[in-house]
N, C-alpha and C. Protein backbone atom coordinates (compact mmCIF):
# COMPACT_ATOMS: atom_id res chain seq x y z
N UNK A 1 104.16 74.55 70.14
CA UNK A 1 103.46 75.16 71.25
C UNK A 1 102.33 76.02 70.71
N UNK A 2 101.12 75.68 71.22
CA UNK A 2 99.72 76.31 70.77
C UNK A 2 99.74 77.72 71.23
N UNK A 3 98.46 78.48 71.23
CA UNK A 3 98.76 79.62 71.42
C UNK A 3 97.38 79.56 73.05
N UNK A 4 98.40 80.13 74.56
CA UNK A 4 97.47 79.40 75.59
C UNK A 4 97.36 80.95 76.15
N UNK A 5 97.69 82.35 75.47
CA UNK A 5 97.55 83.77 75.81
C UNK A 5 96.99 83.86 75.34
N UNK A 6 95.99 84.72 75.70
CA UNK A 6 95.15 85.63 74.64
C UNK A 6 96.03 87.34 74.20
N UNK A 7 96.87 87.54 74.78
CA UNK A 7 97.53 88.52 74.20
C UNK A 7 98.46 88.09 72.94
N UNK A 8 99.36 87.54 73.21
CA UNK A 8 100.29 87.14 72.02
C UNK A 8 99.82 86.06 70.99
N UNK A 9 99.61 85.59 69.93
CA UNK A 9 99.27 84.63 68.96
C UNK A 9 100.38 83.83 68.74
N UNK A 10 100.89 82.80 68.68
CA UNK A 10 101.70 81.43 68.54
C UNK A 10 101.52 80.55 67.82
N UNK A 11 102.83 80.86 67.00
CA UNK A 11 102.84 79.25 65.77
C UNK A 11 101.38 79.21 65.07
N UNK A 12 100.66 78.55 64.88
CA UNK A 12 99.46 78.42 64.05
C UNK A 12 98.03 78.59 63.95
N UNK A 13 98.08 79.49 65.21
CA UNK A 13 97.39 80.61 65.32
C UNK A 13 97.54 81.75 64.79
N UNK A 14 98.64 82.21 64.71
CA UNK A 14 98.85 83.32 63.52
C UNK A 14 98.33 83.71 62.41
N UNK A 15 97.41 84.00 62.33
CA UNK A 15 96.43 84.00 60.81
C UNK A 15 97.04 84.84 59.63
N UNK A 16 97.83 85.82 59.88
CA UNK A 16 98.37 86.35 58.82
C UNK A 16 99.06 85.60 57.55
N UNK A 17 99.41 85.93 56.34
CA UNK A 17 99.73 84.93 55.01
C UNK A 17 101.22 85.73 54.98
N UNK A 18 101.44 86.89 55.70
CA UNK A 18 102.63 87.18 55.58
C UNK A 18 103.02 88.24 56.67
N UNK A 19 103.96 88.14 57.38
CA UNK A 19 104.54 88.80 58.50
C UNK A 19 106.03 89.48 58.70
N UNK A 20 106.24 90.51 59.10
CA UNK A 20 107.11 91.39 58.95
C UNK A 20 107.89 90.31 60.36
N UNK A 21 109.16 89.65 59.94
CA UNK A 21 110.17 88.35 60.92
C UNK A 21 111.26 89.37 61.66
N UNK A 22 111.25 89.10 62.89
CA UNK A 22 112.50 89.14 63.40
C UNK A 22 113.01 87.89 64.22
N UNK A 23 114.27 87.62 63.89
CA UNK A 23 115.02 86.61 64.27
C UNK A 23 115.50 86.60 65.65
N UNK A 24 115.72 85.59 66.44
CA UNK A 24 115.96 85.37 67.30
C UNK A 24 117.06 86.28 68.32
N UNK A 25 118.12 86.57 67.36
CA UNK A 25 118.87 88.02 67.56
C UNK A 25 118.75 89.19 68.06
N UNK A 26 117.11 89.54 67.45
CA UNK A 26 116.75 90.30 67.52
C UNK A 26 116.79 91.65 65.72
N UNK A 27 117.20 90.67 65.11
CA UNK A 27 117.86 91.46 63.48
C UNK A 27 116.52 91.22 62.96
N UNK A 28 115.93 92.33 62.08
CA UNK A 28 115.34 92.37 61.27
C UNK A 28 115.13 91.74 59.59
N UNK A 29 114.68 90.37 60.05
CA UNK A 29 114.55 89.78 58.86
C UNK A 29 113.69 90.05 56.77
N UNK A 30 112.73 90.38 57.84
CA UNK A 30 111.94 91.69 56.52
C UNK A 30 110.41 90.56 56.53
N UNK A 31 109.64 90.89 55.33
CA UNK A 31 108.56 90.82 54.91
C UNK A 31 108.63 89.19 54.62
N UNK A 32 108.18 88.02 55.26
CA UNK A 32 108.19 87.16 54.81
C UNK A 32 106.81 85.89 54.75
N UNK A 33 106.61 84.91 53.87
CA UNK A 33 105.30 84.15 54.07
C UNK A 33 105.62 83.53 55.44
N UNK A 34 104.38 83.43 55.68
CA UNK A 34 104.41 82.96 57.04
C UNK A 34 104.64 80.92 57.56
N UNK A 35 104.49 80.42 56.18
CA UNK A 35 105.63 79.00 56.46
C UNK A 35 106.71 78.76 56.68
N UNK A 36 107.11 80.17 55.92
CA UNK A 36 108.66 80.48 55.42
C UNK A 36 108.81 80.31 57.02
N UNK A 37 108.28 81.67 57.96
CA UNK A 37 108.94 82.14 59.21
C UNK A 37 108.33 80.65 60.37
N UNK A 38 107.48 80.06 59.67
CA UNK A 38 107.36 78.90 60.84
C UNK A 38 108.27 78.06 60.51
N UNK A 39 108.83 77.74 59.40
CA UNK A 39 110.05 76.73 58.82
C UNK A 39 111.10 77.28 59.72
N UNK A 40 111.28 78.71 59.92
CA UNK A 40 112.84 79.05 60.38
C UNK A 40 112.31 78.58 61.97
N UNK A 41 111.58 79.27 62.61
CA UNK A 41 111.88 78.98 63.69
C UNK A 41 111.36 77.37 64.49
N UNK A 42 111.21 76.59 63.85
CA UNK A 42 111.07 74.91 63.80
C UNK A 42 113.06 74.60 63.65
N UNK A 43 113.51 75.36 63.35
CA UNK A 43 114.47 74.98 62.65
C UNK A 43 115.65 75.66 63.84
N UNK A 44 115.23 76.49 64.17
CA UNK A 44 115.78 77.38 65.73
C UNK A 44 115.41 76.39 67.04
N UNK A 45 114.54 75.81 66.78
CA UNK A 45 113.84 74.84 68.05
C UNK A 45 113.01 75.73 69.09
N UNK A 46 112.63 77.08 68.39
CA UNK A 46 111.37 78.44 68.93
C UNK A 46 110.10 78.13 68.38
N UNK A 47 109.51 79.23 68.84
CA UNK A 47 108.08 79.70 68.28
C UNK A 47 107.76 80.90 67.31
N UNK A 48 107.01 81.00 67.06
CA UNK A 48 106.79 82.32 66.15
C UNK A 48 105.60 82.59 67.06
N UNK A 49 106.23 84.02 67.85
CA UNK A 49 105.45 84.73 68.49
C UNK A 49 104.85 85.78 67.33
N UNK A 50 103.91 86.49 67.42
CA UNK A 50 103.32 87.60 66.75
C UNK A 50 102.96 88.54 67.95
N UNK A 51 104.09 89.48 68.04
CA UNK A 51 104.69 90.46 69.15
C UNK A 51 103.46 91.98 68.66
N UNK A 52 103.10 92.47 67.46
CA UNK A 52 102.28 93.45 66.95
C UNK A 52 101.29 93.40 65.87
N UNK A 53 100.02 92.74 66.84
CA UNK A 53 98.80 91.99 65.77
C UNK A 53 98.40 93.39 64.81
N UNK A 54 98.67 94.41 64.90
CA UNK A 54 97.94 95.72 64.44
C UNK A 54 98.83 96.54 63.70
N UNK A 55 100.21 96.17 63.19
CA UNK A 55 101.21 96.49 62.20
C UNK A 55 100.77 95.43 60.91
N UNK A 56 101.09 96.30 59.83
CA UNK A 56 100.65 95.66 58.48
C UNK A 56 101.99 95.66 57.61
N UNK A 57 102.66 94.23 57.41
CA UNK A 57 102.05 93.20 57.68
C UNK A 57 102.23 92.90 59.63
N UNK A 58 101.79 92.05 60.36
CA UNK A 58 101.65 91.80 61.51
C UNK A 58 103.32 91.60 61.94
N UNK A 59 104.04 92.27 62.70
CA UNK A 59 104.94 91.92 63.28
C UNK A 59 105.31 90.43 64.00
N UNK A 60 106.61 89.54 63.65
CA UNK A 60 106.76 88.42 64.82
C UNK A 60 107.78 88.40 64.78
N UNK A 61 107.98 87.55 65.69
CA UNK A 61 109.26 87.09 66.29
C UNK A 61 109.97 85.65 66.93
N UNK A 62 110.93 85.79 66.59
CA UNK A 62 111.26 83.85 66.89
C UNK A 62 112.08 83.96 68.19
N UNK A 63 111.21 83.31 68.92
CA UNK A 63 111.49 83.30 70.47
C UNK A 63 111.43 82.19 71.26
N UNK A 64 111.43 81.67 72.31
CA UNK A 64 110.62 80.84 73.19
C UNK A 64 109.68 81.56 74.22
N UNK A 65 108.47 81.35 73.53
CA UNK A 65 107.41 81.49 74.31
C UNK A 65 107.26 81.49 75.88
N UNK A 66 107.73 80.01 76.05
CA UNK A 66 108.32 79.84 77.56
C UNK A 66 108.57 81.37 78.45
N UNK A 67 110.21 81.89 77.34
CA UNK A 67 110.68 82.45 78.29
C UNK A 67 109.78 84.07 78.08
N UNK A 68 109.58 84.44 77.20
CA UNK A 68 108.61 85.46 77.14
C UNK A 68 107.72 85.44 78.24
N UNK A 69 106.89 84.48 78.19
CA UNK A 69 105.93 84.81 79.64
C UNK A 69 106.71 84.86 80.97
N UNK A 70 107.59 84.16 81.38
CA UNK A 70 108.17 84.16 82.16
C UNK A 70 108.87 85.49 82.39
N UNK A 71 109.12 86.57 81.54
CA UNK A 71 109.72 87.33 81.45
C UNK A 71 108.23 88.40 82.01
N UNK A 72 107.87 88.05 81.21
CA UNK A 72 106.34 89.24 81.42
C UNK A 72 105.62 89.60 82.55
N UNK A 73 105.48 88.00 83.38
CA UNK A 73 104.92 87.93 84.51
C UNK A 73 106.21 88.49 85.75
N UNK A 74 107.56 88.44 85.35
CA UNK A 74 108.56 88.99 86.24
C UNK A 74 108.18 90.31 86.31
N UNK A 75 108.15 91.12 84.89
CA UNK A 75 108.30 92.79 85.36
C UNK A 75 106.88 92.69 85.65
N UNK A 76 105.89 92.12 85.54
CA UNK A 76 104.52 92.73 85.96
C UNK A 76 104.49 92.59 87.72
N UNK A 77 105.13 91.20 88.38
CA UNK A 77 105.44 90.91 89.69
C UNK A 77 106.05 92.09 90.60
N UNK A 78 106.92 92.73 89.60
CA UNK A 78 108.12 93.79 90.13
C UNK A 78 107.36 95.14 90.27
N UNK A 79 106.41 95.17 89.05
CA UNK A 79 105.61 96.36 89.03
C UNK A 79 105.08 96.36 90.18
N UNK A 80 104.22 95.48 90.27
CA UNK A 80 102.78 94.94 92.03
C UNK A 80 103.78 95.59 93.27
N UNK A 81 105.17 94.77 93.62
CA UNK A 81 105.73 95.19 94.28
C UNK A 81 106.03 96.91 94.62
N UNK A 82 106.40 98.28 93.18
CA UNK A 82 106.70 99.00 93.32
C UNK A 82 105.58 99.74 94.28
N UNK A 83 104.11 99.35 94.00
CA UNK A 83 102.91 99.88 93.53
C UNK A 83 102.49 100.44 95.22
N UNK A 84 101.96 101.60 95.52
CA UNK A 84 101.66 101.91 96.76
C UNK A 84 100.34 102.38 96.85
N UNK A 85 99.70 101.41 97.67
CA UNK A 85 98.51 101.16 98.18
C UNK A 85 98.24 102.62 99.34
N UNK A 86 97.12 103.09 98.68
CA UNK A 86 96.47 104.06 99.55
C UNK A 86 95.72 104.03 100.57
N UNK A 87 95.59 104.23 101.50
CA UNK A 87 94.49 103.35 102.75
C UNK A 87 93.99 105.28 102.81
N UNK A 88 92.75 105.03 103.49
CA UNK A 88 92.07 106.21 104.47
C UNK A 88 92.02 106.58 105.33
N UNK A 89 92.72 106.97 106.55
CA UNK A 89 92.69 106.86 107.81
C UNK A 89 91.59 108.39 108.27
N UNK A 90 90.69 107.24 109.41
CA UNK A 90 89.92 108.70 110.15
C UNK A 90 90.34 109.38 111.31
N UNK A 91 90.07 110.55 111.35
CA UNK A 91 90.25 110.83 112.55
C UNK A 91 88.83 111.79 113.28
N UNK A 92 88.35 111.48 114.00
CA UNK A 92 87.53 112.04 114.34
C UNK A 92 87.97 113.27 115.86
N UNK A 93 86.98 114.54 115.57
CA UNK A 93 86.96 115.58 116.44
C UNK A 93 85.66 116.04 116.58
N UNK A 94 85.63 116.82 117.72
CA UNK A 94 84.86 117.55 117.95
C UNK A 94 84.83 119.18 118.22
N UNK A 95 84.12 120.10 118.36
CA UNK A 95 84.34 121.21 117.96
C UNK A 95 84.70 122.16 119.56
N UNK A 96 85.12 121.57 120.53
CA UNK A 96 85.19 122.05 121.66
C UNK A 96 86.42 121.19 122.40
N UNK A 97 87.17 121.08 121.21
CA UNK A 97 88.35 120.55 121.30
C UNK A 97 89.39 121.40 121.90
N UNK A 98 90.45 120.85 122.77
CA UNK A 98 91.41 121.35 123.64
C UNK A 98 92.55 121.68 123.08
N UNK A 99 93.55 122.80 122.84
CA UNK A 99 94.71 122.69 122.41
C UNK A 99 95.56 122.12 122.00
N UNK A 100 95.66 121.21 123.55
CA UNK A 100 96.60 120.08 123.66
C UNK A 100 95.84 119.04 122.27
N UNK A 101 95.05 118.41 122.86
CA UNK A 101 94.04 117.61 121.83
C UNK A 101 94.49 117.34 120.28
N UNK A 102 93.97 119.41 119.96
CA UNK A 102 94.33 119.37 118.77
C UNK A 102 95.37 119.25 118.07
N UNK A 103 96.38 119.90 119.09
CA UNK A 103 98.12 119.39 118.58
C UNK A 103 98.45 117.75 118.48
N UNK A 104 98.11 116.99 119.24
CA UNK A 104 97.84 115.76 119.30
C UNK A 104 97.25 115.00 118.05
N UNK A 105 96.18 115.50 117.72
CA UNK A 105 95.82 114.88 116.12
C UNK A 105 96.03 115.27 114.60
N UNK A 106 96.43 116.64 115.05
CA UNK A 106 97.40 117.47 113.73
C UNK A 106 97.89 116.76 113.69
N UNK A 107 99.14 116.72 114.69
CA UNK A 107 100.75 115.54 114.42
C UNK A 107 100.24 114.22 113.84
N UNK A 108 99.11 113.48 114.16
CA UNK A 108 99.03 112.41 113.59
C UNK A 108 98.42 112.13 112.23
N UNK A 109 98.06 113.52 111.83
CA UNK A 109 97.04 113.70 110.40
C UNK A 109 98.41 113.98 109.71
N UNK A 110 99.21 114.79 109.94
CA UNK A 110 100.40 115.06 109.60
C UNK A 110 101.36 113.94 109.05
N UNK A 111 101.43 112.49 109.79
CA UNK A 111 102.24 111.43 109.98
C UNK A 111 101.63 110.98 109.06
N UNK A 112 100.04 110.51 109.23
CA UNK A 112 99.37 109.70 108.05
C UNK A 112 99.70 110.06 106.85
N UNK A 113 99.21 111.70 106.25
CA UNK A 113 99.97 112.13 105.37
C UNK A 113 101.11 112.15 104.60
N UNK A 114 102.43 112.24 105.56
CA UNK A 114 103.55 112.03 105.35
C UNK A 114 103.77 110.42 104.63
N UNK A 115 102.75 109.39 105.51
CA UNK A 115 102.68 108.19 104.72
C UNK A 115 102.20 108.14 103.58
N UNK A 116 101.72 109.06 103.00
CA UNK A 116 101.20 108.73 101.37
C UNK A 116 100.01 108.24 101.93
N UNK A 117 98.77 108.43 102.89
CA UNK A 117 97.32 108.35 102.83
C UNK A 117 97.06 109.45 103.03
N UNK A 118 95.18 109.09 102.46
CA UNK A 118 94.43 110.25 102.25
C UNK A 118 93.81 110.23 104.15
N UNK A 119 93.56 111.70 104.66
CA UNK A 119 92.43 111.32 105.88
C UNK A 119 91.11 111.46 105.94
N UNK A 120 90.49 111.16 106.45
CA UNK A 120 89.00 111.28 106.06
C UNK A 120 88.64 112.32 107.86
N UNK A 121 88.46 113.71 107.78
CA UNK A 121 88.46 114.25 109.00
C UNK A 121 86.75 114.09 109.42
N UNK A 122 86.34 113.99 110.63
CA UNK A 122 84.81 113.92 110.77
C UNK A 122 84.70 114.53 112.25
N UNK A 123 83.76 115.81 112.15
CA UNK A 123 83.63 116.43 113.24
C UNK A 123 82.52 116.19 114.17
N UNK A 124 82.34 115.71 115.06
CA UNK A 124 80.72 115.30 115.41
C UNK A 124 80.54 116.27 116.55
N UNK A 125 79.00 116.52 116.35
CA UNK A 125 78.39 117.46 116.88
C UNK A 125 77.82 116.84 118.09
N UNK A 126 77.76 117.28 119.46
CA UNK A 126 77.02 116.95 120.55
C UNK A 126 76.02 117.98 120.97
N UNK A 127 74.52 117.35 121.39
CA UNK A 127 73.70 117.82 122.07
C UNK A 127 73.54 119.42 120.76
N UNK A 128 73.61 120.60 121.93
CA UNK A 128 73.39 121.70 121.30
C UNK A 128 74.85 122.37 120.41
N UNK A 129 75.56 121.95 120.43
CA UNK A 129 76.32 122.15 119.33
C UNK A 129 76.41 122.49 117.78
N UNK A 130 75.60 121.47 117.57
CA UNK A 130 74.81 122.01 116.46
C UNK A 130 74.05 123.42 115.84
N UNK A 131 73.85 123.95 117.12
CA UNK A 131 73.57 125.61 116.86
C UNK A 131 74.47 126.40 116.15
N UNK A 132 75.78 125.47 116.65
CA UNK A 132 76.66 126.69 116.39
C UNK A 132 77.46 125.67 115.51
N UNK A 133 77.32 125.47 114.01
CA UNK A 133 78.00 124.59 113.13
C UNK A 133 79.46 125.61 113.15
N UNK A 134 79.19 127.00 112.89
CA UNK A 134 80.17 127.60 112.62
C UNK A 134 81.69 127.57 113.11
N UNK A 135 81.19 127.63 114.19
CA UNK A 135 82.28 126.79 114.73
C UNK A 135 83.47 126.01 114.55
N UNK A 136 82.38 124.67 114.26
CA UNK A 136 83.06 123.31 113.53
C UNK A 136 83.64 123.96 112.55
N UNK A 137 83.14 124.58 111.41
CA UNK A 137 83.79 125.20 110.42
C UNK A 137 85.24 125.20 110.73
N UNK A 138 85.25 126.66 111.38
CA UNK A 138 86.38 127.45 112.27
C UNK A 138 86.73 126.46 111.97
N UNK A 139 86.93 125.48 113.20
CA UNK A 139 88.07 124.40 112.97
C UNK A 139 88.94 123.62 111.99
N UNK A 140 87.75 123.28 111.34
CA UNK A 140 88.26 122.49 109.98
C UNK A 140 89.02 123.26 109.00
N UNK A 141 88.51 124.51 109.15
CA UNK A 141 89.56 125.48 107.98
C UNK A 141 90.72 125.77 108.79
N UNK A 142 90.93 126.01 109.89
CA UNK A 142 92.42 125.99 110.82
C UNK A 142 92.86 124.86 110.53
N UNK A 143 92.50 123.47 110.48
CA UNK A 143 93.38 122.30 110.10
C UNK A 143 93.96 121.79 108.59
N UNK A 144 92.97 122.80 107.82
CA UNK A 144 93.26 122.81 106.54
C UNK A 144 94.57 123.66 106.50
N UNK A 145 94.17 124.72 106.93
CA UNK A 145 95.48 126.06 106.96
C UNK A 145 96.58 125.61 107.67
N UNK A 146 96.62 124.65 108.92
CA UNK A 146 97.80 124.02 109.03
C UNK A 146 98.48 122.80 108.78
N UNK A 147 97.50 122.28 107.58
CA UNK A 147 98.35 121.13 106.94
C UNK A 147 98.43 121.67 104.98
N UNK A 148 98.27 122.87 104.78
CA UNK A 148 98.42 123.15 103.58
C UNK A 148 99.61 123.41 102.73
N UNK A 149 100.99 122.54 103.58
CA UNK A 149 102.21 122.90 102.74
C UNK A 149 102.05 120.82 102.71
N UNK A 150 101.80 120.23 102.98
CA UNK A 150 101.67 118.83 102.71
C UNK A 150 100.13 118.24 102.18
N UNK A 151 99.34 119.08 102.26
CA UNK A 151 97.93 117.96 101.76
C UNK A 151 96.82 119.22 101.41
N UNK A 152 95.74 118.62 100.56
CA UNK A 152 94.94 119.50 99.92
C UNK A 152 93.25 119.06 100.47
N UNK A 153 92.70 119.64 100.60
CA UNK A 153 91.39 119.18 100.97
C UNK A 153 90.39 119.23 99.83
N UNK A 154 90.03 117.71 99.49
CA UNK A 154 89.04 117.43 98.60
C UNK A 154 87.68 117.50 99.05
N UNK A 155 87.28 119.63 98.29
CA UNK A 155 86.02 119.40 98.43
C UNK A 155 85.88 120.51 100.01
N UNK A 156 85.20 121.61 99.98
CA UNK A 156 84.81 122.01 101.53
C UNK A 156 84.12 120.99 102.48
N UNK A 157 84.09 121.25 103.43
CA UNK A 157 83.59 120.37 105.00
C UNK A 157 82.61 120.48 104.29
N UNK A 158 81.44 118.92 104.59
CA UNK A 158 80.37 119.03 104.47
C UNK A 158 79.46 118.74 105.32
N UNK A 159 78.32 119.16 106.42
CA UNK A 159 78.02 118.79 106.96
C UNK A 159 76.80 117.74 107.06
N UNK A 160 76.38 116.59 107.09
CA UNK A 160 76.15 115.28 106.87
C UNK A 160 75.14 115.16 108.39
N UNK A 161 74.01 115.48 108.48
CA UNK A 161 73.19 115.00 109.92
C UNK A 161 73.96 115.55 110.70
N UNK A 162 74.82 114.99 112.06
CA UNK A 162 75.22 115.65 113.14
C UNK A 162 76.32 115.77 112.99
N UNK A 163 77.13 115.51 111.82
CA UNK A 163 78.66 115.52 111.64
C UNK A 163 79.18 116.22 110.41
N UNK A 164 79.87 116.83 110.55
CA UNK A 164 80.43 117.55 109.63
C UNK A 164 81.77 116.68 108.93
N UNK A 165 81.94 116.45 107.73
CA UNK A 165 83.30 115.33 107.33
C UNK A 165 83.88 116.13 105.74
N UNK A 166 85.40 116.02 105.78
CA UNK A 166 86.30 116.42 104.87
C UNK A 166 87.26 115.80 104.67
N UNK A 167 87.83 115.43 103.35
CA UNK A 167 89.24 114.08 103.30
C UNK A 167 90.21 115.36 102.76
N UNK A 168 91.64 114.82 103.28
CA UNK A 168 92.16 115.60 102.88
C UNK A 168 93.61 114.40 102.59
N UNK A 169 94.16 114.77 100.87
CA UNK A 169 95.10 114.44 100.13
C UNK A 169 96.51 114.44 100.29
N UNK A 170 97.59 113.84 100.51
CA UNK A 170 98.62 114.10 100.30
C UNK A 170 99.12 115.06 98.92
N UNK A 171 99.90 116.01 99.13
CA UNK A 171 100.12 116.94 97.78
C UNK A 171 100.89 116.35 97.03
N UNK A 172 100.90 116.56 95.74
CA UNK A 172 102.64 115.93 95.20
C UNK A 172 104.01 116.53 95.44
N UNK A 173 104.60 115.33 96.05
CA UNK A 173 106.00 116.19 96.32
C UNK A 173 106.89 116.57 94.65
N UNK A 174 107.17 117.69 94.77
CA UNK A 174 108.14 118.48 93.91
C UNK A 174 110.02 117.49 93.66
């Protein structure tokens, strides 16, 4: 079996003249020429993997290739699976927002959060509103101050043309 990875080197691709063998076992065979270790494992009905191109002499091992990749691509499959995807969710407000309202999209900035996403908050300004950015401020630092035992805000509000926008992080849980 040729060598069809570019990570691992196989059988006669191996360029080294002498390689530190481990046997199929897993036992440490020692320092040997490298016909020597293609004779043994021809003789096992394996390959001579070369498991550490950057150890001197080069580390290998008598394996089936086969099952090595097969093995590799399992925990890397399992990894993908563990792996949690971050999404952005927006929520947009405005600065003459209602109580009710605001309790209403806390709880749901709250939930997103709780999911392990970041939110992206965006305040938009109407008509003369804009006079009074401060305001908007106000707000955004009250929503900061009441989501600051779960999430961190990357970065003060910035205000952007007629909208003011701030993302804010899930924290690490302890």
């Amino acid at each position: 079996m040729e060598n069809t990875d570019d990570k691992y080197r196989v059988n006669r691709a191996i360029t080294a003249q002498t390689v530190r063998l481990i046997d199929k076992d897993g036992n440490a065979v020692g320092v040997v020429n490298i016909r020597e270790a293609m004779a043994m494992a021809r003789e096992e009905g394996l390959d001579l993997v070369e498991i550490a191109a950057q150890a001197v002499p080069p580390v290998c091992k008598i394996i089936d290739y086969g099952k090595l990749k097969y093995e590799l691509q399992k925990k890397k499959s399992e990894a993908k699976k563990k792996q949690k995807i971050v999404e952005v969710k927006g929520m947009k407000l405005t600065p003459a927002i209602g109580d009710h309202d605001y309790q209403v999209k806390l709880n749901s900035i709250k939930r997103f959060i709780g999911d392990g996403n970041k939110v992206k908050i965006t305040l938009k300004f109407r008509g003369r509103e804009l006079s009074h950015k401060e305001l908007g401020e106000k707000l955004l630092y009250r929503l900061i101050e009441d989501v600051k035992d779960i999430a961190k805000c990357d970065g003060n509000p910035q205000l952007e043309g007629r909208q003011m926008m701030m993302t804010l992080s899930p924290v690490a849980q302890k």
